[in-house]
N, C-alpha and C. Protein backbone atom coordinates (compact mmCIF):
# COMPACT_ATOMS: atom_id res chain seq x y z
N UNK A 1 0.84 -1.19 0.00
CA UNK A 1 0.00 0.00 0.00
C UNK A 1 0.88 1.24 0.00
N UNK A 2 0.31 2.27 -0.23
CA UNK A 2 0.77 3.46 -0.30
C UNK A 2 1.58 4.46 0.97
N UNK A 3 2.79 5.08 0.92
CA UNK A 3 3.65 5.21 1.91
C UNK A 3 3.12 6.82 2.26
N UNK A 4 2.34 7.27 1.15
CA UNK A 4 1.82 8.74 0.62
C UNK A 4 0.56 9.37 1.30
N UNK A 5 0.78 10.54 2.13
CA UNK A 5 -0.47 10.43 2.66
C UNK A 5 -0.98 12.09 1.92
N UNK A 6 -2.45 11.41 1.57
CA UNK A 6 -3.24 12.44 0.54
C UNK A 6 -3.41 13.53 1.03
N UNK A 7 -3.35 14.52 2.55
CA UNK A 7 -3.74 15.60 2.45
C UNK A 7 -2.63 16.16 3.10
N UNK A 8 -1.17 15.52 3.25
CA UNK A 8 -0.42 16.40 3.51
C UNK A 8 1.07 16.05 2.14
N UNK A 9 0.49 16.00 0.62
CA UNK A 9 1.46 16.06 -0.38
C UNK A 9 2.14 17.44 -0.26
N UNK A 10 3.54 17.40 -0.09
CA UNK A 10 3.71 18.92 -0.30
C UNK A 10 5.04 18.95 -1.83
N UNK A 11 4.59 19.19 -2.40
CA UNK A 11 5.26 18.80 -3.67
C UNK A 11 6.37 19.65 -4.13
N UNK A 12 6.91 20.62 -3.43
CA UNK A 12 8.06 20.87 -3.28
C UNK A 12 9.02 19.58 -2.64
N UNK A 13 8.90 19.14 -1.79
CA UNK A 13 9.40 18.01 -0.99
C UNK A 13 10.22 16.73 -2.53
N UNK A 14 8.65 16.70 -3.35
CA UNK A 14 9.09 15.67 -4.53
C UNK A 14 10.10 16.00 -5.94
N UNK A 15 9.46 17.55 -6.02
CA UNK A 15 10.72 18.26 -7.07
C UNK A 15 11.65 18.44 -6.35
N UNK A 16 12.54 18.67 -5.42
CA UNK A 16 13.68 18.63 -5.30
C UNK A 16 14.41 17.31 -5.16
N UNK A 17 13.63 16.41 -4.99
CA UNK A 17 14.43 15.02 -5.07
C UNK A 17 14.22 14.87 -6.62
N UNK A 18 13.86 15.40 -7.54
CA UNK A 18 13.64 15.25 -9.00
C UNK A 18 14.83 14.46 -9.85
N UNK A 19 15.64 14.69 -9.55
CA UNK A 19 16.75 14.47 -9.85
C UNK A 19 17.52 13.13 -9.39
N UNK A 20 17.34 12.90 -8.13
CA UNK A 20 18.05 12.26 -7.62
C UNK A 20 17.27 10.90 -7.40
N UNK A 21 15.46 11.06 -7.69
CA UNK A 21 14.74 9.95 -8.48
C UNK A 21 15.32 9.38 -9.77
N UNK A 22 15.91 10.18 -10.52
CA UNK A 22 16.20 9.78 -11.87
C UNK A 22 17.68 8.90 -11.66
N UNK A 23 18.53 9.56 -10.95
CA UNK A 23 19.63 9.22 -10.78
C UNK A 23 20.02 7.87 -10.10
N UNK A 24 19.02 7.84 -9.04
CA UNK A 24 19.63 6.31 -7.98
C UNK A 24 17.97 5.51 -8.33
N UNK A 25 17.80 5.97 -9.56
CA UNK A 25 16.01 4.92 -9.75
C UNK A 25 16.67 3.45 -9.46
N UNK A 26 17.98 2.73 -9.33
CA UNK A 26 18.31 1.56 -9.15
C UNK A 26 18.32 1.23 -7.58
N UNK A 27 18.48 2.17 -6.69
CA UNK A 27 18.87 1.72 -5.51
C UNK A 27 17.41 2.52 -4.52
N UNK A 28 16.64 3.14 -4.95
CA UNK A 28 15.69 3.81 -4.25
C UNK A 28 15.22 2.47 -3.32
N UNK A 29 14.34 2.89 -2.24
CA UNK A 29 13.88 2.20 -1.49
C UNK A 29 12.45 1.99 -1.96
N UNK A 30 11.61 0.71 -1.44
CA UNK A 30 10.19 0.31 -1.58
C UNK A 30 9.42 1.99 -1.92
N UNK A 31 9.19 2.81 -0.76
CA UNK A 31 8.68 3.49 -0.29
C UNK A 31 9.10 4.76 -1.42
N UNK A 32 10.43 4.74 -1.77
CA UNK A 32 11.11 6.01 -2.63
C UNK A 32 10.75 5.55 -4.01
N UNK A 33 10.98 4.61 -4.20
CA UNK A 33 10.26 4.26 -5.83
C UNK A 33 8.50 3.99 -6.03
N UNK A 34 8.17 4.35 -5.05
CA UNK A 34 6.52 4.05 -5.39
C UNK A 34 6.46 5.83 -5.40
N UNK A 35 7.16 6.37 -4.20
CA UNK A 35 6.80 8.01 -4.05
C UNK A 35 7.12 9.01 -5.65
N UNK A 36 8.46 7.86 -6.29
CA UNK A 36 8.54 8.10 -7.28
C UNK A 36 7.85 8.08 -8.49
N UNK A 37 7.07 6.68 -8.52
CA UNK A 37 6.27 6.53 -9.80
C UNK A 37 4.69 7.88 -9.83
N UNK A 38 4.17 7.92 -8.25
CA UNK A 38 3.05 9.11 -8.40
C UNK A 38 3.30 10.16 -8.68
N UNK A 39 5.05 10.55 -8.71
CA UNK A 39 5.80 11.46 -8.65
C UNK A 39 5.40 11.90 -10.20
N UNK A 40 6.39 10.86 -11.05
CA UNK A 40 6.24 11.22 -12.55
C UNK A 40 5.15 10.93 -13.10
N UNK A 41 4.30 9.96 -12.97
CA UNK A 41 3.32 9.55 -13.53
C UNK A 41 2.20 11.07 -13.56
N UNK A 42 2.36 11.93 -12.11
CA UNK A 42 1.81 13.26 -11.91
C UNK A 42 2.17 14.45 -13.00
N UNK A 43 3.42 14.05 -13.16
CA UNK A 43 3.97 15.21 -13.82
C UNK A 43 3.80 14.88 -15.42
N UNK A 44 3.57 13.33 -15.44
CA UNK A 44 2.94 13.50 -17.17
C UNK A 44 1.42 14.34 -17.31
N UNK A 45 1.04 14.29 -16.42
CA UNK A 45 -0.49 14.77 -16.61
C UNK A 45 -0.29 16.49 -16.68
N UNK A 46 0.82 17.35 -16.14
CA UNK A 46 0.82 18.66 -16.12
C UNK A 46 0.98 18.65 -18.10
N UNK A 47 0.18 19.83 -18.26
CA UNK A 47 0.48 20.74 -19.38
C UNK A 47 1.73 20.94 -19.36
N UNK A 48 2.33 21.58 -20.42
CA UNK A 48 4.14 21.30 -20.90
C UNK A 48 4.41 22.73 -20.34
N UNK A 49 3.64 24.00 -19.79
CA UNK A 49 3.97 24.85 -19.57
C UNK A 49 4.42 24.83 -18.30
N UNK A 50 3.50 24.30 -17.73
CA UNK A 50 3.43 24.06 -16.18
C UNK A 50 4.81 23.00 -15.78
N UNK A 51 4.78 21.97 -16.59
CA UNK A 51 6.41 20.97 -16.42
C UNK A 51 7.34 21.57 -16.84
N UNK A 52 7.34 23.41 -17.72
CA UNK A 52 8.46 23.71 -18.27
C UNK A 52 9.39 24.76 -16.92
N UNK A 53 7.80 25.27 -16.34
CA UNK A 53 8.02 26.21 -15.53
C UNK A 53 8.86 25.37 -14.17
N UNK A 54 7.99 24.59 -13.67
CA UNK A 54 8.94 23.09 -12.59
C UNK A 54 10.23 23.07 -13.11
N UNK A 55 10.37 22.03 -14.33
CA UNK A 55 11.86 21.70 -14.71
C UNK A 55 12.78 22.97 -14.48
N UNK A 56 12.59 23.79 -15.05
CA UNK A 56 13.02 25.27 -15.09
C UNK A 56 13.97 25.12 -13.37
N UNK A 57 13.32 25.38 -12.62
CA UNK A 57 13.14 25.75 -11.19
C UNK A 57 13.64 24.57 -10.35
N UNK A 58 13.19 23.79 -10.29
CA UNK A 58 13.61 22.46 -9.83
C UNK A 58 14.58 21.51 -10.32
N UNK A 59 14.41 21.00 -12.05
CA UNK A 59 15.36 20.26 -11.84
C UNK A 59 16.56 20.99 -12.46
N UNK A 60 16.58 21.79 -12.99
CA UNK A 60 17.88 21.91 -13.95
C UNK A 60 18.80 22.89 -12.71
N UNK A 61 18.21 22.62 -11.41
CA UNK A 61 19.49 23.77 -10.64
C UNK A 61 20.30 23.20 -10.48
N UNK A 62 21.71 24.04 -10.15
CA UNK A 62 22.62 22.94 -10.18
C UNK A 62 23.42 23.48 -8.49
N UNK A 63 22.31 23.64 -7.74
CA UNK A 63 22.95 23.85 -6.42
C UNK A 63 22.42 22.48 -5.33
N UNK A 64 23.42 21.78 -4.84
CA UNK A 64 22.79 20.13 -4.24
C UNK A 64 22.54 20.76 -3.22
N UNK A 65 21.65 19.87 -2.50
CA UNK A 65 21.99 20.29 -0.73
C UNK A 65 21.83 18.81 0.20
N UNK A 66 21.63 18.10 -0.43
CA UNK A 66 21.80 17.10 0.96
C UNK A 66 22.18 15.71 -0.10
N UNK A 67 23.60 15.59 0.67
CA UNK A 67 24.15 14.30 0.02
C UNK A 67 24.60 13.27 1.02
N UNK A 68 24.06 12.25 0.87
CA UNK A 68 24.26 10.79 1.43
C UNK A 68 24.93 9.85 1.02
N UNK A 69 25.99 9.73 2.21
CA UNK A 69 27.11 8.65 2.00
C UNK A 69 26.77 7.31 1.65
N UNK A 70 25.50 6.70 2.33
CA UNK A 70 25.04 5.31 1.39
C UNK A 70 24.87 5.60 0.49
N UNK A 71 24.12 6.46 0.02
CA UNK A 71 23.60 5.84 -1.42
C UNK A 71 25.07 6.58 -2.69
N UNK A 72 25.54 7.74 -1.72
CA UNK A 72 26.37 8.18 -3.07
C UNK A 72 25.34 9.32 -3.83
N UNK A 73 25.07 9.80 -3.43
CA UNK A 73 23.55 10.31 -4.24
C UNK A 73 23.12 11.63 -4.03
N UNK A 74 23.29 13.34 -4.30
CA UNK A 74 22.20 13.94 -3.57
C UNK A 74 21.15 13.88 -3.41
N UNK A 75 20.16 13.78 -2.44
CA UNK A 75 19.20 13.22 -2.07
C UNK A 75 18.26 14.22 -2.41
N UNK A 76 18.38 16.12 -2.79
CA UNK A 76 18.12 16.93 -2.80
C UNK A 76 18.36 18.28 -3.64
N UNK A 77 18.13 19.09 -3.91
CA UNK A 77 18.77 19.95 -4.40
C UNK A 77 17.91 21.50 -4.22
N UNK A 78 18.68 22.66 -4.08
CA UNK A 78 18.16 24.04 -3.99
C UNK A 78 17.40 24.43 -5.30
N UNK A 79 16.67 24.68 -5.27
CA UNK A 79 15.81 25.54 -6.55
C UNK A 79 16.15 26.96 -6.90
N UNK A 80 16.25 26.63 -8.58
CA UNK A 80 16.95 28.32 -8.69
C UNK A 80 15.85 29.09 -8.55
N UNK A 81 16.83 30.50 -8.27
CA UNK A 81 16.04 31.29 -7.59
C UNK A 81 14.69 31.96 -8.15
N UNK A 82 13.99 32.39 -7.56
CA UNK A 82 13.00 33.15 -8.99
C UNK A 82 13.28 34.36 -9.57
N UNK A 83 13.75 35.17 -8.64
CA UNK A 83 15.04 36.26 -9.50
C UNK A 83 15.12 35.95 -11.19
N UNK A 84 15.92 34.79 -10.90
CA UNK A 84 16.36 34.52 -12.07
C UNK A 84 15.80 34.18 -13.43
N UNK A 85 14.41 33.11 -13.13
CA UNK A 85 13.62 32.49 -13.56
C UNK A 85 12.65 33.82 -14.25
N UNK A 86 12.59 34.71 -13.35
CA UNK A 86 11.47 35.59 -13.98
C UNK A 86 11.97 36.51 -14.96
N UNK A 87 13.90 36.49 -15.04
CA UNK A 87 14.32 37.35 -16.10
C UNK A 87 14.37 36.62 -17.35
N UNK A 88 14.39 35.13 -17.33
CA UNK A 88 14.30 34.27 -18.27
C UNK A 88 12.91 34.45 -18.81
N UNK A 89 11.72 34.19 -18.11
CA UNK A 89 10.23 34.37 -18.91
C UNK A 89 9.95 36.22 -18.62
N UNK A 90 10.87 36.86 -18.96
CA UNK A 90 10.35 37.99 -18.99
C UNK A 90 9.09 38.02 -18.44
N UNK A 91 8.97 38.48 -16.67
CA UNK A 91 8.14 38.46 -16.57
C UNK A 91 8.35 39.08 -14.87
N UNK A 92 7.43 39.36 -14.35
CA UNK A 92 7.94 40.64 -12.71
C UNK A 92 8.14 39.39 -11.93
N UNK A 93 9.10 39.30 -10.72
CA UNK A 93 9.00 38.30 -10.22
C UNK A 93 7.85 37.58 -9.24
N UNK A 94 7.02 38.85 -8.76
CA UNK A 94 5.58 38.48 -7.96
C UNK A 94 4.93 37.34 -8.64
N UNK A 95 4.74 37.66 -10.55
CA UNK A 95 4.47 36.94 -11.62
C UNK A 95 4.79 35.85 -11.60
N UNK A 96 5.89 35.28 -11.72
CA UNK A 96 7.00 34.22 -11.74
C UNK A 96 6.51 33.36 -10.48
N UNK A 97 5.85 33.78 -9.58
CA UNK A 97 6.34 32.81 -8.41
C UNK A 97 4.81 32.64 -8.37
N UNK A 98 3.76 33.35 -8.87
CA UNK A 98 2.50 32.81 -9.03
C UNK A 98 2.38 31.87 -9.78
N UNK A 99 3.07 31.85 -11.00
CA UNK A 99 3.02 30.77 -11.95
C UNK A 99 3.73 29.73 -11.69
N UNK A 100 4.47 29.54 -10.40
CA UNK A 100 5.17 28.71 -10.28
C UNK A 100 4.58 27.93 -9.09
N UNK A 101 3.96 28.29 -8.27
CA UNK A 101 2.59 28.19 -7.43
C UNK A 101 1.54 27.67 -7.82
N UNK A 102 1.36 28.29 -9.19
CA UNK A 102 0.09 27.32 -9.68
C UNK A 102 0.57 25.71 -10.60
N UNK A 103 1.16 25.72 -10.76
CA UNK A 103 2.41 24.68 -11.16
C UNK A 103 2.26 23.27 -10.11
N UNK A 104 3.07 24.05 -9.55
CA UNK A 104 2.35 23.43 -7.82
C UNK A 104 1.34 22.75 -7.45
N UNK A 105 0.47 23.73 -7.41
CA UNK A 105 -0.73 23.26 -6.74
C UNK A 105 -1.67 22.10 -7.90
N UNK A 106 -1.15 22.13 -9.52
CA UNK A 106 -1.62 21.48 -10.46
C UNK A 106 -0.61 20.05 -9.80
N UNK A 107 0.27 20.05 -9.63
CA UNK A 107 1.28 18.81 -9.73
C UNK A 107 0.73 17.82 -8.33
N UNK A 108 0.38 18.90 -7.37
CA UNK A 108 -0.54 18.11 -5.97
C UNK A 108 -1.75 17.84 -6.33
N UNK A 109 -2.63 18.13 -7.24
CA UNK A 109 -3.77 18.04 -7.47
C UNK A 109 -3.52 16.42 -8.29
N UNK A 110 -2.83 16.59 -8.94
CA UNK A 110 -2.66 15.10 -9.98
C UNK A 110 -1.92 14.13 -9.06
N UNK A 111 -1.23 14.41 -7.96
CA UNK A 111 -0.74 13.13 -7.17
C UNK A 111 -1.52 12.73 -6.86
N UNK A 112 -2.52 13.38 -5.87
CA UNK A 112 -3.59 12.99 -5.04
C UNK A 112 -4.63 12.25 -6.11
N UNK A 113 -4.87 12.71 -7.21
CA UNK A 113 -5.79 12.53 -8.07
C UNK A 113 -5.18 10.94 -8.40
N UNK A 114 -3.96 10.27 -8.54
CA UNK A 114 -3.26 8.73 -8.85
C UNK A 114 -3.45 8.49 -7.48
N UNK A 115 -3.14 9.03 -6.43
CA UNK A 115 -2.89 7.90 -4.96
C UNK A 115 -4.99 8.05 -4.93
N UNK A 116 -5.81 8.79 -5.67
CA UNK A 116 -7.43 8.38 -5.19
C UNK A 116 -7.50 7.43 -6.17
N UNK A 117 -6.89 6.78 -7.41
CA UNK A 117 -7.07 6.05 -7.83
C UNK A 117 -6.29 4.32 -7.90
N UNK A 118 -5.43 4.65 -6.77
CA UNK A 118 -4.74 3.46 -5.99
C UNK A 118 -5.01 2.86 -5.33
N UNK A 119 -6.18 3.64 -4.61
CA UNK A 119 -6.78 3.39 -3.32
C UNK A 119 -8.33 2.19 -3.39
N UNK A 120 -7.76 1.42 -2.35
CA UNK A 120 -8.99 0.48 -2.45
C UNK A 120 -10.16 0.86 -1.67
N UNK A 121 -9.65 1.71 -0.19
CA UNK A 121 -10.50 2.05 0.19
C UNK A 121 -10.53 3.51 1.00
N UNK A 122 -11.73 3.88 0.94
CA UNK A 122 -11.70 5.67 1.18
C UNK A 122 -12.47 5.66 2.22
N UNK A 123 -12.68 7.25 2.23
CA UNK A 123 -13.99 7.78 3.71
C UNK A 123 -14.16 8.85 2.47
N UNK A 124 -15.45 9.39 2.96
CA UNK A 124 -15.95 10.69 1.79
C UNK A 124 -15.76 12.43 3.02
N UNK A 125 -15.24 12.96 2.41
CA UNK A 125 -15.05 14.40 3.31
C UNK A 125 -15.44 15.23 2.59
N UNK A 126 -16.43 15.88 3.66
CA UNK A 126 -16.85 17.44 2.91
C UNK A 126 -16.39 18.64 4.11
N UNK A 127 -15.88 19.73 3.04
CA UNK A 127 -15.06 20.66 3.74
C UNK A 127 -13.54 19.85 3.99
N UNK A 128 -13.09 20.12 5.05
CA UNK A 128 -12.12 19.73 5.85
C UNK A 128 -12.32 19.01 7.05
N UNK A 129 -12.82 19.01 7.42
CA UNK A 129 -13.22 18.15 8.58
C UNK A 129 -14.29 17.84 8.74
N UNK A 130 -15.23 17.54 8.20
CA UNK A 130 -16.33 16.77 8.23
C UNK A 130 -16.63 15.53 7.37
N UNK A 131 -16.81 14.13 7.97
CA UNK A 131 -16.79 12.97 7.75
C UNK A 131 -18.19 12.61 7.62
N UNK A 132 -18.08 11.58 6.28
CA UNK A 132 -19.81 11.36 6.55
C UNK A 132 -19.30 9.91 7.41
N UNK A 133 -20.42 9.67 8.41
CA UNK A 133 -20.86 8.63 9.20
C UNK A 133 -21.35 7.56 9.01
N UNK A 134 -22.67 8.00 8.89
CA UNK A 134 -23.84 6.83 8.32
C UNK A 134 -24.46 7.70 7.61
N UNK A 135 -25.72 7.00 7.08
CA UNK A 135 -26.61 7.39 6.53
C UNK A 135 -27.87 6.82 6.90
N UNK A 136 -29.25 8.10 6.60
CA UNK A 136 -30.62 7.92 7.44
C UNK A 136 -31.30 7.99 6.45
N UNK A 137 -32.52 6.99 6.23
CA UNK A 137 -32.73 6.90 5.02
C UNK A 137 -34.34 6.71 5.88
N UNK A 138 -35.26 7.86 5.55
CA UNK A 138 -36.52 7.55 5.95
C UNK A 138 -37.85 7.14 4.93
N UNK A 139 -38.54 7.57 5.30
CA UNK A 139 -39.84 6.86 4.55
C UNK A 139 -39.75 7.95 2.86
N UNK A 140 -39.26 8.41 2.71
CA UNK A 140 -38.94 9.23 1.54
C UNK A 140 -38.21 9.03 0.71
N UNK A 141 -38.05 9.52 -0.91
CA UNK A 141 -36.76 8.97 -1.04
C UNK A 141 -35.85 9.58 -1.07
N UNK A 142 -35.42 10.68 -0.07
CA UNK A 142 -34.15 11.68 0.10
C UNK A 142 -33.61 10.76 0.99
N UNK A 143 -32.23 10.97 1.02
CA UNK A 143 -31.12 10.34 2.21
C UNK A 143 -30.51 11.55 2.83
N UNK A 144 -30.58 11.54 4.07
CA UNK A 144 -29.84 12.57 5.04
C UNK A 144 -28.80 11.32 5.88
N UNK A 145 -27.53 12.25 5.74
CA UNK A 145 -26.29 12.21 5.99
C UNK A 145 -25.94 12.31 7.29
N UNK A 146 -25.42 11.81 8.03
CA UNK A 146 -24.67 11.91 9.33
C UNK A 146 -23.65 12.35 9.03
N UNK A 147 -22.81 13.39 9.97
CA UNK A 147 -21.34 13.83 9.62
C UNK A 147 -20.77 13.59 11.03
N UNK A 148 -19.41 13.64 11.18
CA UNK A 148 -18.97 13.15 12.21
C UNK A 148 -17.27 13.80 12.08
N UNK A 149 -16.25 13.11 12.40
CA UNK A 149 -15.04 13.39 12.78
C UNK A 149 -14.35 12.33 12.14
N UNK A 150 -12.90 12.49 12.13
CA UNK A 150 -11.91 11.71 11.44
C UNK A 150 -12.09 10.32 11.40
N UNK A 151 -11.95 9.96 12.56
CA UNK A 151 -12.09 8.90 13.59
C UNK A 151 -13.16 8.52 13.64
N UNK A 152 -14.86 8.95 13.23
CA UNK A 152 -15.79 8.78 13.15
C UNK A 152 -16.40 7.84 12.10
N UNK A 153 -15.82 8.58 10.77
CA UNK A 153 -16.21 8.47 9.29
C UNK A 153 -15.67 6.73 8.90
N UNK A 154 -17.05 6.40 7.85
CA UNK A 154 -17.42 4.89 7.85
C UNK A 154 -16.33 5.05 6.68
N UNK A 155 -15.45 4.07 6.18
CA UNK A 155 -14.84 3.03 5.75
C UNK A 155 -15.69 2.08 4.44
N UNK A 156 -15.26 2.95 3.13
CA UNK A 156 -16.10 2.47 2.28
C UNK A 156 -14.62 1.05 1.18
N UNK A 157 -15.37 0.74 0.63
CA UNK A 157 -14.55 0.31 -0.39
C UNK A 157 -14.88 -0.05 -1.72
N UNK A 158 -14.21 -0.02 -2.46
CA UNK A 158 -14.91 0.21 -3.98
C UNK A 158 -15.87 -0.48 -4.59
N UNK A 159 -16.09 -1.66 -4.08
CA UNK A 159 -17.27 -2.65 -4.53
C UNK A 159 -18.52 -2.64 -4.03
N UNK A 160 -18.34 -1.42 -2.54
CA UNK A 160 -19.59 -1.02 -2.05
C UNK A 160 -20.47 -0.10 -2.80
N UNK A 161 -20.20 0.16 -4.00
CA UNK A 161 -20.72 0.96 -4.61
C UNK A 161 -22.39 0.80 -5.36
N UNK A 162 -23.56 0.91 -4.49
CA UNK A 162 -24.59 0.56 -4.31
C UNK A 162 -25.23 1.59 -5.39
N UNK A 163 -26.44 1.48 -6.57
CA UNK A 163 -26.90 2.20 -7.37
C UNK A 163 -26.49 3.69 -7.21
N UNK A 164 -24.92 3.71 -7.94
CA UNK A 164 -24.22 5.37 -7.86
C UNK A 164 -23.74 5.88 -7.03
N UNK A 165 -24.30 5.47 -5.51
CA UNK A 165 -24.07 6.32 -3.94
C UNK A 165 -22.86 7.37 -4.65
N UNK A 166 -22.04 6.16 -4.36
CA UNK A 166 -20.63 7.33 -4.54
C UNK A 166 -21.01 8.49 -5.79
N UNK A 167 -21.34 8.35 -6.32
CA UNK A 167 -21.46 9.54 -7.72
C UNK A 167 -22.12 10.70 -6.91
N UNK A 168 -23.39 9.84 -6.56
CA UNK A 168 -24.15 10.77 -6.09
C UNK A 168 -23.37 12.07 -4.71
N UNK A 169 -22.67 11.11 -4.08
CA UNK A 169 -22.17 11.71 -3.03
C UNK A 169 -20.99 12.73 -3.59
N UNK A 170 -20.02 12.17 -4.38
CA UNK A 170 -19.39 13.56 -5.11
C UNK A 170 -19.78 14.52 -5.75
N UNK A 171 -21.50 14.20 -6.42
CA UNK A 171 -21.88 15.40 -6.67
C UNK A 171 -22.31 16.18 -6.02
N UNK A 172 -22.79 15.89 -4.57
CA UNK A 172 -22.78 16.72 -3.32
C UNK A 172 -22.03 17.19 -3.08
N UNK A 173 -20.63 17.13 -3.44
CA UNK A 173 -19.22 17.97 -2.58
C UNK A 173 -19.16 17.30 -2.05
N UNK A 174 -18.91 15.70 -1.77
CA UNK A 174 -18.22 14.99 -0.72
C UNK A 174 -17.07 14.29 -2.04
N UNK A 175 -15.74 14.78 -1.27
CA UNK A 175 -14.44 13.89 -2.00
C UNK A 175 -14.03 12.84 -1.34
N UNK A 176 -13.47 11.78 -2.10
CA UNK A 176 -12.79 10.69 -1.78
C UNK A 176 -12.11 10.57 -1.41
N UNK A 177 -11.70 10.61 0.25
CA UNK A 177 -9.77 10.46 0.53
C UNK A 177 -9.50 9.36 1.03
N UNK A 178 -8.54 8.58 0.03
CA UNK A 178 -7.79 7.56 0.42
C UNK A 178 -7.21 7.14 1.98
N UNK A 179 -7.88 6.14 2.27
CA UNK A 179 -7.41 5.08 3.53
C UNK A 179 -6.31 4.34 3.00
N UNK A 180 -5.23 4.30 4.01
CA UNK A 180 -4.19 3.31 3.97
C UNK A 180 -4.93 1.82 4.82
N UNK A 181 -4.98 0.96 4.22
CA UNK A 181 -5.63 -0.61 4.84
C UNK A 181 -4.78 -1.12 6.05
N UNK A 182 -3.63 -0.90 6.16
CA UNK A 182 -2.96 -0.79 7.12
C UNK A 182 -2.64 -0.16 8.33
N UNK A 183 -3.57 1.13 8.22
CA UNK A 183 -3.74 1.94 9.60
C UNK A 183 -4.87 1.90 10.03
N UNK A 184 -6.05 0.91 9.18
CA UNK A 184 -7.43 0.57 9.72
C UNK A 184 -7.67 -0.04 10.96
């Protein structure tokens, strides 16, 4: 199962190892080559502007910062600056670092979007902290929702999928976040 947990991706963390995925892809660990595959598999899904603006920034710097005597490897590297980056796309640097932000937030959107489709089994969240529970199903045919807490929220899995529920429930604004089966 997955080593990746869906609501705290911070994807700076994964472009700066960008490099050093490519480099020790032979010796990575269980955990570093799976972090790896949602890694790239994410970054095929960005538009070429958005992977030009990343590569740009992330991988092509050539300042390391954390190198490890096992593997032989920097494990890391500094991102050039945006200074720089924004004299290259002609562009103000406030500019530059928005677009590089939204970059970002596209490249976390598509991890999460592969680890919700890895996942065997979820809880549905609406907002941020609200869990659906159960469900109350009276003499009508509307269904009202129980909401509850982290720790609360029922434990679905993909074959429970009873005439649509789930559809229905994402078209309410309830999203799918991946359970690890192992911390159940």
């Amino acid at each position: 199962m997955t080593s990746l947990q869906y609501d705290t991706i911070r994807p700076v963390y994964f472009l700066r190892k960008w490099q050093y995925y490519e480099a020790a892809r032979h010796e990575l660990s269980e955990a570093e080559l799976e972090q790896a595959k949602v890694f790239f598999n994410a970054l095929k899904q960005l538009d070429e502007q958005e992977r030009q603006i990343l590569s740009d920034a992330y991988y092509y710097s050539k300042q390391p910062c954390t190198f490890r005597e096992k593997t032989g490897h920097y494990h890391s590297l500094i991102p050039v600056k945006d200074e720089v980056l924004a004299k290259k796309y002609s562009v103000t640097i406030d500019r530059f670092r928005n677009m590089r932000r939204l970059a970002q937030m596209s490249l976390k959107k598509a991890m999460q979007n592969i680890l919700n489709q890895m996942s065997l089994c979820f809880k549905f969240r609406i907002n941020t902290r609200l869990y659906l529970v159960d469900f109350i199903t009276g003499n009508t045919n509307e269904q009202q929702y129980v909401l509850g807490t982290k720790e609360e929220a029922r434990i679905f899995d993909q074959t429970e999928d009873v005439q649509g529920l789930f559809f229905d429930l994402l078209f309410l604004g309830f999203e799918k976040i991946p359970v690890n089966k192992d911390n159940i």
